[in-house]
Protein backbone atom coordinates (compact mmCIF):
# COMPACT_ATOMS: atom_id res chain seq x y z
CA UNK A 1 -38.91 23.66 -33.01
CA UNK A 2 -41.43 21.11 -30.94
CA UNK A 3 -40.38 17.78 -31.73
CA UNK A 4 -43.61 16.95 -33.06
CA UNK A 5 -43.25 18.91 -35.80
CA UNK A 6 -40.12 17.41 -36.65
CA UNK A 7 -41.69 13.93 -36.16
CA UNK A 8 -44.22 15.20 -39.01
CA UNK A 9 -41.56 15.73 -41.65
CA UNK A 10 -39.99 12.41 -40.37
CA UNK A 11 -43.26 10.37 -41.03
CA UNK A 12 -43.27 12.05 -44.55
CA UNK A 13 -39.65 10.41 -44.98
CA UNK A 14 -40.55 7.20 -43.95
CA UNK A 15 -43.90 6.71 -45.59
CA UNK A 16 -41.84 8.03 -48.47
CA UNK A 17 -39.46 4.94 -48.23
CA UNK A 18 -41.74 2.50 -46.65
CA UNK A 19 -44.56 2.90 -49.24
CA UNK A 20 -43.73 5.01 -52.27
CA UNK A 21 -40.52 3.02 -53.34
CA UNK A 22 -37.56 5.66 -52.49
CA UNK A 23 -34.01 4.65 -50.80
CA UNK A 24 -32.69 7.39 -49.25
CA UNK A 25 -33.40 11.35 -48.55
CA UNK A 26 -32.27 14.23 -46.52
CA UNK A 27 -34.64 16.83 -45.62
CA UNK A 28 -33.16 20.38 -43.82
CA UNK A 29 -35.01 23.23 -43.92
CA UNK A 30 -34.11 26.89 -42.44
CA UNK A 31 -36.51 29.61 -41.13
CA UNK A 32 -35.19 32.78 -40.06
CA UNK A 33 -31.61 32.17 -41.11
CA UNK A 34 -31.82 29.27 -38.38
CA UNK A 35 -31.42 25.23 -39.27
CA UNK A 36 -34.50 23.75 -38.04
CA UNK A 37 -35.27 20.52 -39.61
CA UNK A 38 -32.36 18.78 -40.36
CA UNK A 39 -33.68 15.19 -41.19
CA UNK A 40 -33.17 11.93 -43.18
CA UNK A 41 -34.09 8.23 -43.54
CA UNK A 42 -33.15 4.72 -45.48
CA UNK A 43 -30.13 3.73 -47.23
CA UNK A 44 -27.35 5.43 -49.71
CA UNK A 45 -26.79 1.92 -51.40
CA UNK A 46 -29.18 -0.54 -51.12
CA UNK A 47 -26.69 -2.85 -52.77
CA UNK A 48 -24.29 -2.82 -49.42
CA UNK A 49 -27.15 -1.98 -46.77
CA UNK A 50 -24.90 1.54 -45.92
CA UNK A 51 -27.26 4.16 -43.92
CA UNK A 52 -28.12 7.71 -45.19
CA UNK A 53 -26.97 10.27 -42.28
CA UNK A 54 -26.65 13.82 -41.98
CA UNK A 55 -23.40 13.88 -43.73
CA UNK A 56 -24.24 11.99 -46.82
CA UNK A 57 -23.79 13.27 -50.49
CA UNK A 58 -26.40 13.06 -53.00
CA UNK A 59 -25.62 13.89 -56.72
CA UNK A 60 -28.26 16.44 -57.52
CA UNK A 61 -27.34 17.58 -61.23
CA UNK A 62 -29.09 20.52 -62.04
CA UNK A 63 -29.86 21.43 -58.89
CA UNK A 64 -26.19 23.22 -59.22
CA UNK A 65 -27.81 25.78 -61.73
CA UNK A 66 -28.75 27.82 -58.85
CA UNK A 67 -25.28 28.14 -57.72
CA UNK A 68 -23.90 28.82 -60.93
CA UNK A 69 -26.72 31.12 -61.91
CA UNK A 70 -25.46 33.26 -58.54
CA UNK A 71 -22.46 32.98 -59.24
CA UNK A 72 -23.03 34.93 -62.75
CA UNK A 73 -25.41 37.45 -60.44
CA UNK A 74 -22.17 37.94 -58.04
CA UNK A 75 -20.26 39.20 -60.85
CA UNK A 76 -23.27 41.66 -62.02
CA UNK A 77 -23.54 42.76 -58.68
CA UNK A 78 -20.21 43.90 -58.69
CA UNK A 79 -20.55 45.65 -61.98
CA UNK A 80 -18.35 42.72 -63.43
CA UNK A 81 -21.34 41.72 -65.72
CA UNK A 82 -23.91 43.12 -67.45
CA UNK A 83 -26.47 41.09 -68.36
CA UNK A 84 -27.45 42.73 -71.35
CA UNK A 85 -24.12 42.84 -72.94
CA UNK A 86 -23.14 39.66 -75.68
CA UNK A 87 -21.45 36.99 -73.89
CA UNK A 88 -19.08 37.34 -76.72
CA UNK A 89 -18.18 40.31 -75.61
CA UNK A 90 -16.56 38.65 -72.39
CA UNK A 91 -15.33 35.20 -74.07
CA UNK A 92 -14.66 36.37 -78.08
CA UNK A 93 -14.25 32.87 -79.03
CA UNK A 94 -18.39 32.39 -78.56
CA UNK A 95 -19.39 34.77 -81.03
CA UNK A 96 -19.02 32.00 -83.98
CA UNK A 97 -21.90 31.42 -86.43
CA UNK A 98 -24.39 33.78 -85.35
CA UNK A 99 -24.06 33.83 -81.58
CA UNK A 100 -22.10 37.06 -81.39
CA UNK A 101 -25.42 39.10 -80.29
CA UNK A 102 -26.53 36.30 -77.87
CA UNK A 103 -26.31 38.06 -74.57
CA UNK A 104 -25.50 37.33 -70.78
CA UNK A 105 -29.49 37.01 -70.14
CA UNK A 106 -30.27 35.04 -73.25
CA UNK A 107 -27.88 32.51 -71.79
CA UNK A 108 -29.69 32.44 -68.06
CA UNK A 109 -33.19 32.24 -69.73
CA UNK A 110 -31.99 29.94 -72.02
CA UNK A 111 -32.13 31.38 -74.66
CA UNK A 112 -29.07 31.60 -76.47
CA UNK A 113 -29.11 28.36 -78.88
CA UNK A 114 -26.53 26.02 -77.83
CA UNK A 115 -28.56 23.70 -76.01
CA UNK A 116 -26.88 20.30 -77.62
CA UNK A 117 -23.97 18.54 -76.09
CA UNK A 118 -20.83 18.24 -78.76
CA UNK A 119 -21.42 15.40 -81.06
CA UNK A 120 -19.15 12.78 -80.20
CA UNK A 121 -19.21 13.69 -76.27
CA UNK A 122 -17.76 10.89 -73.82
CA UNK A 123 -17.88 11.21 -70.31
CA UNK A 124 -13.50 12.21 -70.41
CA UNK A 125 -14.45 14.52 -72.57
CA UNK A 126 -17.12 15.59 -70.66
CA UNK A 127 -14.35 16.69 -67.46
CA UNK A 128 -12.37 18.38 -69.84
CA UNK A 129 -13.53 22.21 -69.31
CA UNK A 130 -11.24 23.46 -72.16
CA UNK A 131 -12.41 20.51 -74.81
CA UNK A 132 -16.21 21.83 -73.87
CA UNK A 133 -16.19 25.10 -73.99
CA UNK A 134 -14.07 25.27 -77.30
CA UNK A 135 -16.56 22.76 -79.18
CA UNK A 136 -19.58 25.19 -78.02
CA UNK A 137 -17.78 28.58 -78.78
CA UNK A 138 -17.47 26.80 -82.39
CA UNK A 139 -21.39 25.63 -82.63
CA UNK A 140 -23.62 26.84 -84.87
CA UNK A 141 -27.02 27.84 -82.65
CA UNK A 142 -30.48 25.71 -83.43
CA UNK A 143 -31.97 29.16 -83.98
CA UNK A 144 -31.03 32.68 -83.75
CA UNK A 145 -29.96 33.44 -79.96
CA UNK A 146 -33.00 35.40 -78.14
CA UNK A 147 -35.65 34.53 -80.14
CA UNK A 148 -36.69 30.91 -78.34
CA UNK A 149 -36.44 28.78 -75.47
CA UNK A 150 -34.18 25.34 -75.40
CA UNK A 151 -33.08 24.29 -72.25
CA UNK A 152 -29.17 23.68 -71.58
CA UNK A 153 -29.01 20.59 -69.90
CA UNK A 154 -25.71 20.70 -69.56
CA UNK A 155 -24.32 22.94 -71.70
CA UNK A 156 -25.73 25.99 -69.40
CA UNK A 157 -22.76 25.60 -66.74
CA UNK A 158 -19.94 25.64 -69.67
CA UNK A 159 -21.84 28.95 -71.04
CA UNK A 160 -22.57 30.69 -67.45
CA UNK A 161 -19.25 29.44 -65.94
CA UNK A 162 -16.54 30.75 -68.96
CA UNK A 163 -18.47 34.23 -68.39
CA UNK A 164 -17.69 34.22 -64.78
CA UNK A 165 -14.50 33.13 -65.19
CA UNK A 166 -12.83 35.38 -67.94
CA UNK A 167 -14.83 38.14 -65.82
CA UNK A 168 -13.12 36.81 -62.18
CA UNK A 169 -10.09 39.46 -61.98
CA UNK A 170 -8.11 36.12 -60.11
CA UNK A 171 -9.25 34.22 -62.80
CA UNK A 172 -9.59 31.03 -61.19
CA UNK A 173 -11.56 27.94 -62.01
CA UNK A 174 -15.09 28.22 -62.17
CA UNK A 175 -15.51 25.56 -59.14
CA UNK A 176 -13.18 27.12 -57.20
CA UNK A 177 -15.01 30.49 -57.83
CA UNK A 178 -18.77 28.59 -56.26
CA UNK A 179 -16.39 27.60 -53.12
CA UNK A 180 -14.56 30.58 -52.23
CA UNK A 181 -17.21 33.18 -53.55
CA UNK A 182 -20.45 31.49 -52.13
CA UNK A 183 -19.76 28.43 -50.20
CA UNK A 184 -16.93 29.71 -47.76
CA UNK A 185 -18.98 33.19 -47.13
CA UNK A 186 -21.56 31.83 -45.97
CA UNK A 187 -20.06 28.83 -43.94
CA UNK A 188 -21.23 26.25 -46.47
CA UNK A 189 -19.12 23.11 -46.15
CA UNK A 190 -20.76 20.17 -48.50
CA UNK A 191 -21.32 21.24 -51.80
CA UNK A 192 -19.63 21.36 -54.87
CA UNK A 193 -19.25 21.48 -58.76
CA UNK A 194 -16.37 18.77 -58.51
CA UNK A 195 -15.42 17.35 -55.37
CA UNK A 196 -12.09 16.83 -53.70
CA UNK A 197 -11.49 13.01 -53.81
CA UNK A 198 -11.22 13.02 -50.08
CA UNK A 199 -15.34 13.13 -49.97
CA UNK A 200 -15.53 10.36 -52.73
CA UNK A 201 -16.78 7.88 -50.01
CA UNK A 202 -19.69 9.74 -48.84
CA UNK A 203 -21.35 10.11 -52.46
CA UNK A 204 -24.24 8.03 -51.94
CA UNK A 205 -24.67 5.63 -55.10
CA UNK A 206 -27.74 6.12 -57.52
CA UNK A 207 -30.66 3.75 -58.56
CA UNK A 208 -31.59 4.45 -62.00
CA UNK A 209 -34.74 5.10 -64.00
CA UNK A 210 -35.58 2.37 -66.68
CA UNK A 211 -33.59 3.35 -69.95
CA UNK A 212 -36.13 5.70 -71.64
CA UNK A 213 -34.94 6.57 -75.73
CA UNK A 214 -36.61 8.38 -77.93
CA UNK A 215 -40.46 7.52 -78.94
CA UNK A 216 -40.83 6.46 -75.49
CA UNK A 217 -44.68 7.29 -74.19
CA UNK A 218 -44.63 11.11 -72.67
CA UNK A 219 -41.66 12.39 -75.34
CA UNK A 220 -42.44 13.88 -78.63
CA UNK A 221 -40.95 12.65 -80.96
CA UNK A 222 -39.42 15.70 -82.17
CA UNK A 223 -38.16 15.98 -78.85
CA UNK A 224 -34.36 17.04 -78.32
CA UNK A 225 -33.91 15.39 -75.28
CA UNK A 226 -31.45 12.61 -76.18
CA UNK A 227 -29.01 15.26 -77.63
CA UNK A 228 -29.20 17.97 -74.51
CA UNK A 229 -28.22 15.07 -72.87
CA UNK A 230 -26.94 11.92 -74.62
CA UNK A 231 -27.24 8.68 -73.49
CA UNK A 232 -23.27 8.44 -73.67
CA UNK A 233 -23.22 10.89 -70.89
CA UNK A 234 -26.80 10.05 -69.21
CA UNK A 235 -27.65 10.68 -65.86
CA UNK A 236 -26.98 7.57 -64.25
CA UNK A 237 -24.61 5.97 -61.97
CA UNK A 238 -22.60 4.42 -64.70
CA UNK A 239 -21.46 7.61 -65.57
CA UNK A 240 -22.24 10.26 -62.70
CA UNK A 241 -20.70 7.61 -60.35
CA UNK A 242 -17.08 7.63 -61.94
CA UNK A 243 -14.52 9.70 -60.04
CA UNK A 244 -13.39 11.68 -63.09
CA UNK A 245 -17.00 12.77 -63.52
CA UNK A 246 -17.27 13.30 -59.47
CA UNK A 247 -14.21 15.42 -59.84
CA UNK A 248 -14.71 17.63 -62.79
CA UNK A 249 -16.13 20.76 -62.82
CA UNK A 250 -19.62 20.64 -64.70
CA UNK A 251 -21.55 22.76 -63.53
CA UNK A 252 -24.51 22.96 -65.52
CA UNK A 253 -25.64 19.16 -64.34
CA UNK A 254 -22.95 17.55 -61.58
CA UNK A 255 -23.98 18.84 -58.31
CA UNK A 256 -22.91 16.63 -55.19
CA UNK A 257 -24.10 18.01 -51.84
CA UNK A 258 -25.95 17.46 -48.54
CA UNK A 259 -29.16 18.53 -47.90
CA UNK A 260 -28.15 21.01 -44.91
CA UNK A 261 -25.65 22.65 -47.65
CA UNK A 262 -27.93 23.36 -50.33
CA UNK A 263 -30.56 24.53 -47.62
CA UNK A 264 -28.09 27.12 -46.45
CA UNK A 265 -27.17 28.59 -49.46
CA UNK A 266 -30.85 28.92 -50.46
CA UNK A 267 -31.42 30.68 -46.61
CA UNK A 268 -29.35 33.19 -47.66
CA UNK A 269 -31.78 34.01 -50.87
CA UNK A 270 -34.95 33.47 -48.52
CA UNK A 271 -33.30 36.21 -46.47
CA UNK A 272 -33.11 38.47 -49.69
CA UNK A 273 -28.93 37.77 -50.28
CA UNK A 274 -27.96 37.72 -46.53
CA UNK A 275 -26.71 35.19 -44.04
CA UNK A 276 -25.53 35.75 -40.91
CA UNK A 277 -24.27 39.32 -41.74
CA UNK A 278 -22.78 38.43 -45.06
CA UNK A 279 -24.20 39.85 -47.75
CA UNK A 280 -23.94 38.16 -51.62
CA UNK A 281 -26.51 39.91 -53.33
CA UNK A 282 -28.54 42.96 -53.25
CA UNK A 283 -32.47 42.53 -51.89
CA UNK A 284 -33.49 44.58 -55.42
CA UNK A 285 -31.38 41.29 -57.26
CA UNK A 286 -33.09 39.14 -55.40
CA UNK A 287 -36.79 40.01 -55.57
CA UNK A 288 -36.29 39.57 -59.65
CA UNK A 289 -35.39 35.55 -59.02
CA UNK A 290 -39.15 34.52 -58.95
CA UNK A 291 -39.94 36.26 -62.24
CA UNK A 292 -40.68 34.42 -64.78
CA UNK A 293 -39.26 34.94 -68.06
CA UNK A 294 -41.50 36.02 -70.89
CA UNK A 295 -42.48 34.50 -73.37
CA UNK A 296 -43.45 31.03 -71.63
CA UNK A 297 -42.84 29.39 -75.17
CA UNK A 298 -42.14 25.86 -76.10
CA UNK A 299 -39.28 24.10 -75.17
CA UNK A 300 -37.63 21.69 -77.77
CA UNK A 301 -35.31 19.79 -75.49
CA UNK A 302 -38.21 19.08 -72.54
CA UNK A 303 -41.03 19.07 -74.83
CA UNK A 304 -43.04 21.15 -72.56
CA UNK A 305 -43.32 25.67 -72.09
CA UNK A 306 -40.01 26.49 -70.64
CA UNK A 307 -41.18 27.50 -66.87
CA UNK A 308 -38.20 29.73 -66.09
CA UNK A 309 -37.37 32.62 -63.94
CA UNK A 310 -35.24 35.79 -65.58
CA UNK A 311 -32.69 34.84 -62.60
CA UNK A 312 -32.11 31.32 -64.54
CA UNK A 313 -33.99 29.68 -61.63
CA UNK A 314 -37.68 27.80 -61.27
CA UNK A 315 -41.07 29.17 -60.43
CA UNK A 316 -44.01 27.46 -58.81
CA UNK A 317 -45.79 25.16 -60.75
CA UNK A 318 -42.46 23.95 -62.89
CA UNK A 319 -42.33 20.71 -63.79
CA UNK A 320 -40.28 18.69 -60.99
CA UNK A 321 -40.45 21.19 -58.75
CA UNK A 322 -43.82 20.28 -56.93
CA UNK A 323 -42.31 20.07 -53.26
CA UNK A 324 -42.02 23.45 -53.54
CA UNK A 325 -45.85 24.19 -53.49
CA UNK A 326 -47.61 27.27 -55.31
CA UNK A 327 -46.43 29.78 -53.48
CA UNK A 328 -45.71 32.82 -56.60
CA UNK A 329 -42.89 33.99 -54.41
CA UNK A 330 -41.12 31.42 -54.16
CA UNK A 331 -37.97 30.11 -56.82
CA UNK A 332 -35.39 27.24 -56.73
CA UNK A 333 -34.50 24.72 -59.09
CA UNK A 334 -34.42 20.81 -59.11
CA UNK A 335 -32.32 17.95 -60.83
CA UNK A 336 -32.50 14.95 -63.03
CA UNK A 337 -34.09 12.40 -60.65
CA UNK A 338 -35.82 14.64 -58.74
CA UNK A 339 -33.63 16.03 -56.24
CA UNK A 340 -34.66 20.16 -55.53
CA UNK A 341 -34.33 23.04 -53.35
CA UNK A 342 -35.57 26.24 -52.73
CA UNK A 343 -36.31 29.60 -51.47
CA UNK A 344 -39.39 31.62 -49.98
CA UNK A 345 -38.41 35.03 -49.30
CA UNK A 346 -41.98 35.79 -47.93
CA UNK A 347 -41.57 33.36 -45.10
CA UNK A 348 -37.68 33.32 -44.90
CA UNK A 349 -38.01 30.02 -45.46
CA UNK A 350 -35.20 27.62 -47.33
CA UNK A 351 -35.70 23.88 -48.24
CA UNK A 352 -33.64 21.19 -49.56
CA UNK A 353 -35.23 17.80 -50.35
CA UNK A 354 -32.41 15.26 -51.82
CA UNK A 355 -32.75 12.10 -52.32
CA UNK A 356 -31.27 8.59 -54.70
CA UNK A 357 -33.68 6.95 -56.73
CA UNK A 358 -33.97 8.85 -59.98
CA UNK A 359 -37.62 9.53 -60.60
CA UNK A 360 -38.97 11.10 -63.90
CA UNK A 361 -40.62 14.88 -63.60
CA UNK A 362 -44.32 13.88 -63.28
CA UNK A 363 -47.23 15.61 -61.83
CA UNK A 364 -47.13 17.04 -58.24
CA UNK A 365 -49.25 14.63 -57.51
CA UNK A 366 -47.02 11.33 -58.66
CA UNK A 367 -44.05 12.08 -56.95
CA UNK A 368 -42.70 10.90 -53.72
CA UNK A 369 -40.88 14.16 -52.62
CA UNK A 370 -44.13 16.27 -52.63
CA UNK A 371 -45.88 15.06 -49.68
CA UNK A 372 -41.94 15.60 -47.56
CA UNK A 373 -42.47 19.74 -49.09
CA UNK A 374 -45.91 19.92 -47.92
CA UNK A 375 -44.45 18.10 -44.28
CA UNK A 376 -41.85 20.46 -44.12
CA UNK A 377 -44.43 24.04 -44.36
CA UNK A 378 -46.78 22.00 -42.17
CA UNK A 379 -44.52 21.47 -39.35
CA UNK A 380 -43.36 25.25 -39.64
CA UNK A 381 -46.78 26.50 -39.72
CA UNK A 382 -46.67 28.05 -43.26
CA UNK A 383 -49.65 27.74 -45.65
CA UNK A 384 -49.00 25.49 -48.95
């Protein structure tokens, strides 16, 4: 790639930092199954002046759906899962109160009622995978499982991850599973749901949004927001910057990666489940991720129509993820803060955009990463 074209994706970093208020951000992007913009700019802590470089690690939160949603799709490809089938009929415990019909796809589409943390949740008892999934197997669901949309915030990776593992014949722990069943395959070597404390010290460090509670302009009131996710266990650095949080395995909303990681995995969905001659998934699998899921109903927790795929991913036009651009073929899925990546099978393209300062879902229009999406097709001479 010229570097002129990389120098356009660079000026859309730095105008980014230099006028638009953000700290740091990676860019990498892969065409072809080939790394060709692998690019960054400004600082992981302003507070200590330390540089944002290629090897940096950017908490992403839900940006680790996608990983744990393949994960789940790994298992149905090997006839391991069926979708359709209760999750209770692969964890017993879950099929409390009503849930026992709430099935494998309810849970991707999110669908299957258990969208609130545990009352009485603290961040120690957020690492504790056991603790977790015991309180949700005992919920009772905000409504009955299929019939509406409430988006798992967190509770998602608990839900998708106890599947996986009480379906994994070695049963091992769920982040183990994303590392040796996705990440080593494919030659991924920075990302994880719980890092070894050896990579602690590249974790770049967070700014936060202004605390936002509930009434605040933009959230109904009857919004479930501050329950999904409760401001015990918010997504800031005061909690998501503790090493038992860094550590644990949650992997519904505590991603840490670097940009060149989450853009490989994605090339290997832009190439239809292939990467350098290993396959993950099936191209038939694959062409379903962009799908959305009908019915595009209301969602309690966001306050907005839930814009997701039946692959438990993001479409076009979803809130946060307007990097991406409005291409209908394309899928991915972003983060608290803002952080995304994605796929575009039609162009074999792959994108990761991560960055520090946590900036609210607004329009396309508001936010500082979508000018560094439109960059990235721009310098790789695909339309928007």
């Amino acid at each position: 790639m010229a570097a002129s074209s990389k120098s356009i994706v660079q000026e859309a970093i730095d105008v980014a930092i230099g006028e638009r208020g953000e700290i740091g951000i990676q860019v990498a992007a892969y065409l072809d199954s080939e790394l060709v913009i692998d690019l960054w700019g400004g600082l992981a802590d302003e507070t200590t002046g330390w540089e944002v470089d290629g090897d940096t690690l950017f908490p992403v939160f839900s940006n680790i759906k996608a990983m744990t949603a393949v994960a789940l799709h790994i298992q149905a490809e090997r006839g391991l899962v069926d979708y359709y089938e209760p999750v209770a009929h692969y964890w017993p415990e879950f099929g409390k109160h009503g849930k026992d019909k709430g099935t494998v796809f309810d849970t991707l589409t999110h669908r299957i009622g258990v969208p609130l943390m545990p009352v009485g949740v603290t961040p120690e008892l957020m690492c504790d995978w056991d603790w977790m999934g015991e309180q949700i197997a005992g919920m009772h669901p905000l409504f009955e499982p299929g019939t509406r949309s409430g988006y798992m915030a967190y509770t998602f990776g608990w839900v998708v991850g106890e599947v996986v593992r009480r379906t994994d014949p070695k049963n091992r722990p769920f982040g183990k599973f994303i590392q040796e069943e996705i990440c080593q395959p494919l030659g991924i070597d920075s990302l994880w749901a719980g890092i070894p404390p050896e990579v602690e010290p590249r974790v770049a460090k967070l700014t936060n949004l202004p605390p936002v509670g509930p009434g605040a302009p933009g959230i109904p009131p009857e919004s479930l927001r501050f329950r999904a996710s409760p401001p015990e266990v918010g997504t800031n650095q005061e909690v998501f910057g503790r090493s038992d949080v860094r550590r644990a395995c949650i992997p519904g909303a505590q991603g840490i990666m670097n940009a060149r990681s989450q853009a490989r995995f994605y090339a290997m969905l832009a190439n239809l489940g292939e990467l350098d001659g290993i396959r993950l998934l099936s191209e038939d699998r694959v062409r379903t991720f962009n799908i959305p899921r009908p019915p595009c109903d209301y969602d309690p927790v966001h306050g907005v129509p839930h814009h997701g795929t039946i692959g438990g991913l993001h479409f076009a036009g979803s809130p946060g993820m307007g990097a991406m651009g409005n291409n209908p073929r394309a899928f991915g899925h972003n983060g608290a803060g803002g952080s995304l990546g994605w796929a575009d099978p039609g162009n074999r393209l792959a994108v990761a955009v991560q960055h520090n300062r946590m900036v609210p879902h607004g329009p396309p229009e508001e936010s500082p990463l979508t000018p560094i999406g439109t960059a990235v097709r721009e310098a790789l001479g695909i339309p928007h």
